[in-house]
C-alpha atoms as a PDB file:
ATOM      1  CA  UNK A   1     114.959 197.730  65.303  1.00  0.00           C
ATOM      2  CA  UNK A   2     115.217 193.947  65.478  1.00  0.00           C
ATOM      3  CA  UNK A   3     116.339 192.424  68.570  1.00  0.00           C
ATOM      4  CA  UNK A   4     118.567 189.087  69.149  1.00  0.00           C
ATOM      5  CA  UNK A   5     116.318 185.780  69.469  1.00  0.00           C
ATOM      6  CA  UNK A   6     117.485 182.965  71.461  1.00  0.00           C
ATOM      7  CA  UNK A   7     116.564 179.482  70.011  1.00  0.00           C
ATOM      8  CA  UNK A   8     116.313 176.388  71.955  1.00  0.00           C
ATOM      9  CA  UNK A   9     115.774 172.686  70.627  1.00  0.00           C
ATOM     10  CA  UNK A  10     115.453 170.090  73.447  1.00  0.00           C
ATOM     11  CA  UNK A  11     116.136 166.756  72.503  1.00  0.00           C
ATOM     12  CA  UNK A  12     115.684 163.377  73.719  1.00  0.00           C
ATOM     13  CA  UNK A  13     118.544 160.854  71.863  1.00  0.00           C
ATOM     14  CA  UNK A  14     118.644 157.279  73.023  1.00  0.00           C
ATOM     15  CA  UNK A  15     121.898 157.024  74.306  1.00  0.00           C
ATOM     16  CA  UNK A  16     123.110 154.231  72.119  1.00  0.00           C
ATOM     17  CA  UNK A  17     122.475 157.402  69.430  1.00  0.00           C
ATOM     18  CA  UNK A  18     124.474 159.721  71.333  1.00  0.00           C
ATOM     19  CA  UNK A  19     127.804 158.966  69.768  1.00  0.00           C
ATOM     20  CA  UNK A  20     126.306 160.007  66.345  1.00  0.00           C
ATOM     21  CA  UNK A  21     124.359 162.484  67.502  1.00  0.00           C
ATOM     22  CA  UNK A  22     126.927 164.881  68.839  1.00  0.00           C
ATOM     23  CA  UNK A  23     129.351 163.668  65.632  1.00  0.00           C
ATOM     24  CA  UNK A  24     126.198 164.847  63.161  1.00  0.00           C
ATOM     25  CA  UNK A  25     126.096 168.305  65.124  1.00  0.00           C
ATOM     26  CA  UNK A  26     129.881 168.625  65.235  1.00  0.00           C
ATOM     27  CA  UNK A  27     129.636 168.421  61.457  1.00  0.00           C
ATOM     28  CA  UNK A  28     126.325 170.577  61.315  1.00  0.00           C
ATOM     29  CA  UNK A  29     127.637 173.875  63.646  1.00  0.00           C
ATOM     30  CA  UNK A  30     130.114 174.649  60.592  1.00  0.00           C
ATOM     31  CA  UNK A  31     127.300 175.702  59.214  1.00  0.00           C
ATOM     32  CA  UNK A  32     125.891 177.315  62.029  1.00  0.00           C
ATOM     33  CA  UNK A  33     129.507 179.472  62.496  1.00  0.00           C
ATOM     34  CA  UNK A  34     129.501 180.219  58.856  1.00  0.00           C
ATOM     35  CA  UNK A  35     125.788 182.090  58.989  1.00  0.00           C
ATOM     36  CA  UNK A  36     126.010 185.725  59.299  1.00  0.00           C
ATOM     37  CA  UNK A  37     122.304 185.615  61.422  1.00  0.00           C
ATOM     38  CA  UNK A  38     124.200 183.166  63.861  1.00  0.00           C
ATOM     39  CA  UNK A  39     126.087 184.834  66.755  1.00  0.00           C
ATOM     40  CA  UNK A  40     126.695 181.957  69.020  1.00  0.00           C
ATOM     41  CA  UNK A  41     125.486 178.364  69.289  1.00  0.00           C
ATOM     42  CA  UNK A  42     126.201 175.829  72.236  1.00  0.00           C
ATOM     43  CA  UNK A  43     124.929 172.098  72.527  1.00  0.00           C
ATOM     44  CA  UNK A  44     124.399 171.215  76.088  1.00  0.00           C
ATOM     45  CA  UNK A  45     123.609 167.958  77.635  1.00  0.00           C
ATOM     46  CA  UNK A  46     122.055 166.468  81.102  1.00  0.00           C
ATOM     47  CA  UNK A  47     124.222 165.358  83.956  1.00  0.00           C
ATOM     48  CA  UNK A  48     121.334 163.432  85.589  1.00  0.00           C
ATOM     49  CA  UNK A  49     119.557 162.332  82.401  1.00  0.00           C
ATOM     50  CA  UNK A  50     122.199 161.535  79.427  1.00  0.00           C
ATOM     51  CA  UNK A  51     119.985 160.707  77.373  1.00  0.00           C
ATOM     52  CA  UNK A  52     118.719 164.839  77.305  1.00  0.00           C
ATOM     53  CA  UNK A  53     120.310 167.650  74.959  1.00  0.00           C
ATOM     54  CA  UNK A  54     119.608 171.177  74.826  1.00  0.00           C
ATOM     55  CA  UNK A  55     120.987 173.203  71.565  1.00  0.00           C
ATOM     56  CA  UNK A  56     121.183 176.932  72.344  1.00  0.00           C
ATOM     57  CA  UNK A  57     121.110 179.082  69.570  1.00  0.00           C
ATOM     58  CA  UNK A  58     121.510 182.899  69.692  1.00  0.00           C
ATOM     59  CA  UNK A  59     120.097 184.753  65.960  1.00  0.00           C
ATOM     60  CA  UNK A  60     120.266 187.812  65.065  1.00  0.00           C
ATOM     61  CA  UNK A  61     116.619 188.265  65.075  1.00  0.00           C
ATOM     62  CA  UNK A  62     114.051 185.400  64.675  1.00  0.00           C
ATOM     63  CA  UNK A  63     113.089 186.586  61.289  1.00  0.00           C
ATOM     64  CA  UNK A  64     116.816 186.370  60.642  1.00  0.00           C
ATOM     65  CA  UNK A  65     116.455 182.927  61.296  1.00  0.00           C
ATOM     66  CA  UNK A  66     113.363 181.964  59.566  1.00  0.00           C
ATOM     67  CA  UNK A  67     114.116 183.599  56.026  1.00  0.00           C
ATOM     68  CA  UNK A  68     117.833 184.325  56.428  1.00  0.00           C
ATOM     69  CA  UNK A  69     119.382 181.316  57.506  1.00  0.00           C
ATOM     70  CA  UNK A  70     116.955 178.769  56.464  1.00  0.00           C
ATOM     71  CA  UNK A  71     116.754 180.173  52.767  1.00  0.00           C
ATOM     72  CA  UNK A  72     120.280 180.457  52.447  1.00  0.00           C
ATOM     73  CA  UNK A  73     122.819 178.015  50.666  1.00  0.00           C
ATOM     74  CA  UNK A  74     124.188 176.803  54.322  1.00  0.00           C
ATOM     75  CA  UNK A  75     120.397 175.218  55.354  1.00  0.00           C
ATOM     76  CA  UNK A  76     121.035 172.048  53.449  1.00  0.00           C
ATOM     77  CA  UNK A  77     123.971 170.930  54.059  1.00  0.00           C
ATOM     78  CA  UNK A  78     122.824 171.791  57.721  1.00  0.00           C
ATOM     79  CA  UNK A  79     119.207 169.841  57.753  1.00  0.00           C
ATOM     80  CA  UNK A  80     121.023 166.881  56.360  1.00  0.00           C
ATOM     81  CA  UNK A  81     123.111 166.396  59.203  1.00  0.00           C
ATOM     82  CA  UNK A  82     120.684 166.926  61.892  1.00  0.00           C
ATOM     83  CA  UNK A  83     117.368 165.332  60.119  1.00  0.00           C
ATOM     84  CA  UNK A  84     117.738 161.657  61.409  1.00  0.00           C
ATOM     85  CA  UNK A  85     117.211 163.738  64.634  1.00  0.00           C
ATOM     86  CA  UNK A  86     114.457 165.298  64.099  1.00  0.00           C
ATOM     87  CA  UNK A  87     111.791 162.896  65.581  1.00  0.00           C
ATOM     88  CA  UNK A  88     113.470 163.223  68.903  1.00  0.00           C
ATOM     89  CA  UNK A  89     112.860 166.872  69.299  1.00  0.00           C
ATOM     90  CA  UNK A  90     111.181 167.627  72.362  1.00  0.00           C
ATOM     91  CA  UNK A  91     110.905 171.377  72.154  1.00  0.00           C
ATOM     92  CA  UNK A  92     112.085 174.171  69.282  1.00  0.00           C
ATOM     93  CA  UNK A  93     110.963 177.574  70.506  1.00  0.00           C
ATOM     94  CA  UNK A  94     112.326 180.850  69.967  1.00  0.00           C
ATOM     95  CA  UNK A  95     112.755 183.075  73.215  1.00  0.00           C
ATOM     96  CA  UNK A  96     112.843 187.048  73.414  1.00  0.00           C
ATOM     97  CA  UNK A  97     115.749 187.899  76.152  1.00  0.00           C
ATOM     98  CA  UNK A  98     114.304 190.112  79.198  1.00  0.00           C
ATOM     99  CA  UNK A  99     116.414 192.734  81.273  1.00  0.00           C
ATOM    100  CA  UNK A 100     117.164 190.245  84.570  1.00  0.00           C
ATOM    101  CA  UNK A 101     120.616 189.342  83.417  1.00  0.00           C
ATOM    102  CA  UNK A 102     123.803 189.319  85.237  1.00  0.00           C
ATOM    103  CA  UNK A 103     126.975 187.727  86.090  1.00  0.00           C
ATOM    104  CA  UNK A 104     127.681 185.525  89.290  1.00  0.00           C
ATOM    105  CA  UNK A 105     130.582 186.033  91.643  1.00  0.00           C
ATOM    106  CA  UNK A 106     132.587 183.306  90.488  1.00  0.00           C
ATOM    107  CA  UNK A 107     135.149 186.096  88.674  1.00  0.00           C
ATOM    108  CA  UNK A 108     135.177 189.344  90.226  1.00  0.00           C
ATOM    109  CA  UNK A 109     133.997 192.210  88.417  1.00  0.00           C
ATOM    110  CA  UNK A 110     136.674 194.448  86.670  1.00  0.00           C
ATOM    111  CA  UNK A 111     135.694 196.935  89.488  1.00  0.00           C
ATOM    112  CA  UNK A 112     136.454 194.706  92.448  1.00  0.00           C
ATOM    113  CA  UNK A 113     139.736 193.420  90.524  1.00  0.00           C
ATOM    114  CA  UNK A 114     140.801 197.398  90.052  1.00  0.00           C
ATOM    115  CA  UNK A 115     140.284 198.001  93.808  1.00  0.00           C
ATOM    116  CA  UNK A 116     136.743 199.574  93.877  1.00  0.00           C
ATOM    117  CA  UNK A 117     135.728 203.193  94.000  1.00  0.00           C
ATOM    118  CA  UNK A 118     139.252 204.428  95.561  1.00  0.00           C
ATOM    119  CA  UNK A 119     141.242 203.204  92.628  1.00  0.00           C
ATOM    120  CA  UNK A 120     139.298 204.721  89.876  1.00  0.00           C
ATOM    121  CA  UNK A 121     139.451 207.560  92.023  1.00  0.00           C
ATOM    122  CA  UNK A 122     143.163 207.887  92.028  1.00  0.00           C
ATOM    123  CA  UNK A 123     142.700 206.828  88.714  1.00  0.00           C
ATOM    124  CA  UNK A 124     140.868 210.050  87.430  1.00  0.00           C
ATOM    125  CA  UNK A 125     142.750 212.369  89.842  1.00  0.00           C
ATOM    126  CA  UNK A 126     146.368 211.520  88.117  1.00  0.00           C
ATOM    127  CA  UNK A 127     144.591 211.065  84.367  1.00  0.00           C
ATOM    128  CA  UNK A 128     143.290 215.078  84.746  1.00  0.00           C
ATOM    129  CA  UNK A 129     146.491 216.178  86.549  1.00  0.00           C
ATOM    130  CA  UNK A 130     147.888 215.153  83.055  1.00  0.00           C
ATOM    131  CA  UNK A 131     145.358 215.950  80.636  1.00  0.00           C
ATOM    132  CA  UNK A 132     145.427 219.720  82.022  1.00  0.00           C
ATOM    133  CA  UNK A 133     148.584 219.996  81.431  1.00  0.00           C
ATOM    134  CA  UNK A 134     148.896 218.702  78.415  1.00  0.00           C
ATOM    135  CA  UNK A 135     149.310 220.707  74.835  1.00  0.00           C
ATOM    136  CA  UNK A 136     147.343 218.591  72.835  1.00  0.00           C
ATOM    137  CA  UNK A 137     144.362 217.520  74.961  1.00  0.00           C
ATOM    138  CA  UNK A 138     144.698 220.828  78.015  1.00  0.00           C
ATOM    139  CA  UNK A 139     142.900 223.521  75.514  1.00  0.00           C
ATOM    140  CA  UNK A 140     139.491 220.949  74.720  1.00  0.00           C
ATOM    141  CA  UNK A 141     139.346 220.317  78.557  1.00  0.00           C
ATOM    142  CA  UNK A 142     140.618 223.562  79.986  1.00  0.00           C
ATOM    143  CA  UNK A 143     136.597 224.926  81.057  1.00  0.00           C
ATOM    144  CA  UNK A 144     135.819 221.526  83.051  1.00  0.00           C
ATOM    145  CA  UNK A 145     134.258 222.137  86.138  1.00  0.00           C
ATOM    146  CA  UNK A 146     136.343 220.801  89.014  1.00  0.00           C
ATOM    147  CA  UNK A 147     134.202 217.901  89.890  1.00  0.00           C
ATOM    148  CA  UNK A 148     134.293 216.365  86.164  1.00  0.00           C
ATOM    149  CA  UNK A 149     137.184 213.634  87.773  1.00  0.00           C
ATOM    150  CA  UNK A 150     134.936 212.915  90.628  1.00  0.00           C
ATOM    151  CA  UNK A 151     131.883 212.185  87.696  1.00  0.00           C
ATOM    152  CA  UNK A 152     134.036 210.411  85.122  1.00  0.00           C
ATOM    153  CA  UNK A 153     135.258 207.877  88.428  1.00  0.00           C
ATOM    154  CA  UNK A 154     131.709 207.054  88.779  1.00  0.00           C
ATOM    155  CA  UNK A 155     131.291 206.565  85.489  1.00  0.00           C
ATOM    156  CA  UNK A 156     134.305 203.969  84.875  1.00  0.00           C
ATOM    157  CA  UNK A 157     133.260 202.381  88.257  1.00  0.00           C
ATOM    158  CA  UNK A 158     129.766 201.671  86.529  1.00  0.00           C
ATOM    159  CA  UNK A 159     131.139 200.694  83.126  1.00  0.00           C
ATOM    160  CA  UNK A 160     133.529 198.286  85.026  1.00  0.00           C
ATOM    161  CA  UNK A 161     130.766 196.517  87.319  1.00  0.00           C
ATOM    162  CA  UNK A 162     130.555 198.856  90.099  1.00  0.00           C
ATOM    163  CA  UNK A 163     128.078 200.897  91.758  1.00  0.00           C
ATOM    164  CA  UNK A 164     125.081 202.583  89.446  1.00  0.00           C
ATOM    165  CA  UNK A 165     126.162 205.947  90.971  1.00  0.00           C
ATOM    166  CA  UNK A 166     126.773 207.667  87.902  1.00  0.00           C
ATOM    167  CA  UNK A 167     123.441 206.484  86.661  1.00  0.00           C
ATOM    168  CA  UNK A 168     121.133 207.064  89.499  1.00  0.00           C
ATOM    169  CA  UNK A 169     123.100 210.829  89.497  1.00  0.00           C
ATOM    170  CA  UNK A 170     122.947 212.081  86.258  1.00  0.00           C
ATOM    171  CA  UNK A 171     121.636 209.618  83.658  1.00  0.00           C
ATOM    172  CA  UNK A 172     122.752 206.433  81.426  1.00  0.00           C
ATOM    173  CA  UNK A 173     125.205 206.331  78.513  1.00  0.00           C
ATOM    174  CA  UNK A 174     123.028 209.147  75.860  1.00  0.00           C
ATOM    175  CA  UNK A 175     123.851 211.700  78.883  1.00  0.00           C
ATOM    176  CA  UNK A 176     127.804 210.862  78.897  1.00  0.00           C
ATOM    177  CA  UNK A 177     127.421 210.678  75.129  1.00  0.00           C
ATOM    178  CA  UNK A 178     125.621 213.693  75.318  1.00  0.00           C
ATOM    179  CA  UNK A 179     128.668 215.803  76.882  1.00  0.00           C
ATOM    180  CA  UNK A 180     131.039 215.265  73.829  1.00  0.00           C
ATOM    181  CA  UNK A 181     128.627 216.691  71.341  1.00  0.00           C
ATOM    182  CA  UNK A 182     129.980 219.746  69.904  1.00  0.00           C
ATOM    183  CA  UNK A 183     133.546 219.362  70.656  1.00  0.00           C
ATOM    184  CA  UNK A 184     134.968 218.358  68.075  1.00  0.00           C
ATOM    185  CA  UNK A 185     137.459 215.722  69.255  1.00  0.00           C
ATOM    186  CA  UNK A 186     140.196 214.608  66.327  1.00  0.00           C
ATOM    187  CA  UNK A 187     141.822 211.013  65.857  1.00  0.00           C
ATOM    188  CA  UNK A 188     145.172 212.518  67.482  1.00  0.00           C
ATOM    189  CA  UNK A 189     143.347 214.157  70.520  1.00  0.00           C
ATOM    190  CA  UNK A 190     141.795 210.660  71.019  1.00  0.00           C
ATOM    191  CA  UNK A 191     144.923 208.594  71.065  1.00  0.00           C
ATOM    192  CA  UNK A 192     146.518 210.990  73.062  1.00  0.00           C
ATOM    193  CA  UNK A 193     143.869 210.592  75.829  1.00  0.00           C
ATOM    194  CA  UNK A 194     143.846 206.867  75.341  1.00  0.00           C
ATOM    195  CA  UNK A 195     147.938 206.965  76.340  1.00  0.00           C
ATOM    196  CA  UNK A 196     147.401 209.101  79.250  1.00  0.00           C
ATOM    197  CA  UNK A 197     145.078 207.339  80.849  1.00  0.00           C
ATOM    198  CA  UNK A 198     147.378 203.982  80.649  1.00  0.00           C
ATOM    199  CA  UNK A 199     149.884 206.235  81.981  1.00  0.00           C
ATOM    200  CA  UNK A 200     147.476 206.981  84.275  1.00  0.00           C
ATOM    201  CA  UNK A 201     146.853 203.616  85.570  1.00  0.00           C
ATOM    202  CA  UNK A 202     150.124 202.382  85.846  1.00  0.00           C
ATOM    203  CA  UNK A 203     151.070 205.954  88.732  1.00  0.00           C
ATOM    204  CA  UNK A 204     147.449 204.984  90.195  1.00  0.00           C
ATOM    205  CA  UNK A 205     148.538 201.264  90.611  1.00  0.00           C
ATOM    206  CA  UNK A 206     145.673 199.757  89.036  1.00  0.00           C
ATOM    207  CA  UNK A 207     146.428 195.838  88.158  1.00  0.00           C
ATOM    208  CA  UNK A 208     148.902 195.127  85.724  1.00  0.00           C
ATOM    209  CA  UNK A 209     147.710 191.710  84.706  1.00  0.00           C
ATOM    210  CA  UNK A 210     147.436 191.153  81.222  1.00  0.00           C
ATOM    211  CA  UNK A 211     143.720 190.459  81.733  1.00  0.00           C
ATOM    212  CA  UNK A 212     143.065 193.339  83.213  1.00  0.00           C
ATOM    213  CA  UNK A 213     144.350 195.564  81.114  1.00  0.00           C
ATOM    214  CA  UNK A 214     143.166 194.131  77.907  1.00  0.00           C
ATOM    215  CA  UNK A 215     139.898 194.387  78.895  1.00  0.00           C
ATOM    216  CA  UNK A 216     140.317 197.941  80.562  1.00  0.00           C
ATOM    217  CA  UNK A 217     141.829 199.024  77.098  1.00  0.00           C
ATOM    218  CA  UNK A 218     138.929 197.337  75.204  1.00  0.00           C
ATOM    219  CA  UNK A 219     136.668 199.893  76.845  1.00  0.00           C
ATOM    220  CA  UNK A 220     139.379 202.912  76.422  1.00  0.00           C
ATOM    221  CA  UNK A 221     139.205 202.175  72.935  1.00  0.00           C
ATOM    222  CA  UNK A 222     135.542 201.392  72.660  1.00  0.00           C
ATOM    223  CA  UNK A 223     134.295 204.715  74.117  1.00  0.00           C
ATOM    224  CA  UNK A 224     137.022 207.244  73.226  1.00  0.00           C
ATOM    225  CA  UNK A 225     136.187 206.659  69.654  1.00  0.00           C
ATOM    226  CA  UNK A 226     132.742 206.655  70.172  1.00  0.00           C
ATOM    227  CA  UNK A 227     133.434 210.259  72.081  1.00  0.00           C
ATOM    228  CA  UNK A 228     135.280 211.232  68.537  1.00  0.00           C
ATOM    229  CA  UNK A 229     132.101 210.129  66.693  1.00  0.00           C
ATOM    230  CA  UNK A 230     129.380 211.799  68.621  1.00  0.00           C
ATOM    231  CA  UNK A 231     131.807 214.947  68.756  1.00  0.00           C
ATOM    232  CA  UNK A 232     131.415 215.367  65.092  1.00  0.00           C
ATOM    233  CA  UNK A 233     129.305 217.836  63.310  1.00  0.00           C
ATOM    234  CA  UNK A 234     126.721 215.885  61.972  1.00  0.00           C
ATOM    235  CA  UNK A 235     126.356 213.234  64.971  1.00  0.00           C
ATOM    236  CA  UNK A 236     123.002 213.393  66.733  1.00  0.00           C
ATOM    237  CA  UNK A 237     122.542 212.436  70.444  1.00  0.00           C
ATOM    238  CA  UNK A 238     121.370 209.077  70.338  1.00  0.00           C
ATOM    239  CA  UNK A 239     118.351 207.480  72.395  1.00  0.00           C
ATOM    240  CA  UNK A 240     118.194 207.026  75.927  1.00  0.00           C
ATOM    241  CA  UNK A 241     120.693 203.882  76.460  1.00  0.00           C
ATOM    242  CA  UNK A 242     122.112 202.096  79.739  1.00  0.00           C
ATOM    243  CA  UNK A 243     125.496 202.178  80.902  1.00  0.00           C
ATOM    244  CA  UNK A 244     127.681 199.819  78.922  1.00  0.00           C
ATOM    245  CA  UNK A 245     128.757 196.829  81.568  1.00  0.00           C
ATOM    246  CA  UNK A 246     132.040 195.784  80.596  1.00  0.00           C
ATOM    247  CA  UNK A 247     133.612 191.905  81.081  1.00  0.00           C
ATOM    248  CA  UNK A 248     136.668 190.668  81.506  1.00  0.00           C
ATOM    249  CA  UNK A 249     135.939 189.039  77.507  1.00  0.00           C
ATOM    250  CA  UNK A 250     137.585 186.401  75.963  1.00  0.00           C
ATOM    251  CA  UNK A 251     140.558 186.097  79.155  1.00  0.00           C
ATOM    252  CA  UNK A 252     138.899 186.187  82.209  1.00  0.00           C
ATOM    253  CA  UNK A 253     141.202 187.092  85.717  1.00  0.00           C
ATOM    254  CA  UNK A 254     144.297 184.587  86.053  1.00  0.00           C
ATOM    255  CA  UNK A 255     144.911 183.116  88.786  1.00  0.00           C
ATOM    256  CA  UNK A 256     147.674 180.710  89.663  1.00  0.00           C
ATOM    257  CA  UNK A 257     145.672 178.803  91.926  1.00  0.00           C
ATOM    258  CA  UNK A 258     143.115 177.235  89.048  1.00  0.00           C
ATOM    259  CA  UNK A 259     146.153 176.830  86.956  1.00  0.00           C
ATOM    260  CA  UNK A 260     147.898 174.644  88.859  1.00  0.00           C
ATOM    261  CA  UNK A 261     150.575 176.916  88.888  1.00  0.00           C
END
């Protein structure tokens, strides 16, 4: 299994080179966005020392880099650009990521947003009140035990940047993964679940935001047709995986405050 590398080249550009510097990597990160090993890039520079850059570059694995990217027909046109800079490279390491990662307070976490463990509470309480009694979805949950709402609130709060409750209680994503096996869930039965637990959201006043809710239905969609997937007859329980932490993505909270609004 190959594992995402994280490049970084530190430079040191004279600043009467700066100007073409940043317009040679402006022209050179097309080819970056182009590669297929590439999943993000970001150029960087010093607020106390302008004359220091720092390119980050996130590949799909190192060896990715090495004989994908660099043999393929976008390396050129890229070293072109970016050789009259060559000479001022300070540093061009590749670094492993390690598991102390996390986000800062500055946005809250979709939990906090939602209204913490009490609103996925109510949450689950209405979304089972309605999946019990429905005709499509009622027969493939009628032999839940009564405390599955109480488990699957946990497990949202977690997913959502909560608590590790669900975790610490009964394992990481292969055990939730782990409960669909068998079942049988179909395509219909799956977007039937994902309505009702809109519905769901909307009677247990969880934010209405358009942030909000395109990231909560991100997930929805995410793990109820991972649910339909594992479900299946020939799926196998995968390895022993974390919780999935989920963002707010590409629109983070609004608020009218920073918008001048």
């Amino acid at each position: 299994m190959t594992t995402q590398t994280v490049e970084y080249i530190r430079y040191h550009i004279p600043e009467d080179r700066s100007a073409e510097f940043l317009a040679a990597y402006t022209r050179a990160a097309r080819q970056l966005a182009a590669s297929p090993h590439c999943v993000s890039y970001e150029l960087t520079r010093c607020e106390e020392d302008f004359e220091h850059y720092v390119l980050r570059i996130v590949w799909t694995s190192t060896e990715d880099h090495l004989k994908g990217f660099r043999a393929s027909e976008l390396f050129p046109e890229f070293l072109t650009e970016i050789r009259p800079y060559v000479g001022y490279i300070d540093e061009m390491r590749h670094y492993t990521p390690t598991t102390v990662r996390g986000t800062g307070s500055s946005d809250p976490t979709l939990y906090a947003w939602a209204g913490g463990a009490e609103a996925f509470g109510r949450l689950t309480s209405v979304f089972y009140e309605k999946v019990l009694k429905d005709d499509l979805l009622g027969p493939l949950f009628a032999d839940l035990p009564a405390e599955h709402a109480e488990h699957v609130a946990l497990w949202l709060g977690e997913v959502f940047g909560g608590p590790s409750a669900y975790s610490e209680q009964y394992g990481g994503h292969s055990h939730m993964v782990a409960m669909h096996v068998g079942k049988g869930v179909t395509e219909p039965q799956r977007r039937r679940w994902v309505n009702l637990i809109q519905d769901a959201a909307d009677e247990a006043g969880l934010p209405t935001d358009a942030e909000f809710r395109s990231a909560f239905l991100a997930y929805i969609e995410w793990g109820t047709r991972l649910a339909v997937h594992f479900s299946g007859p020939d799926a196998q329980r995968p390895a022993e995986q974390q919780v999935p932490h989920w963002t707010w993505g590409a629109a983070p909270p609004y608020r009218s405050d920073s918008a001048g609004v």
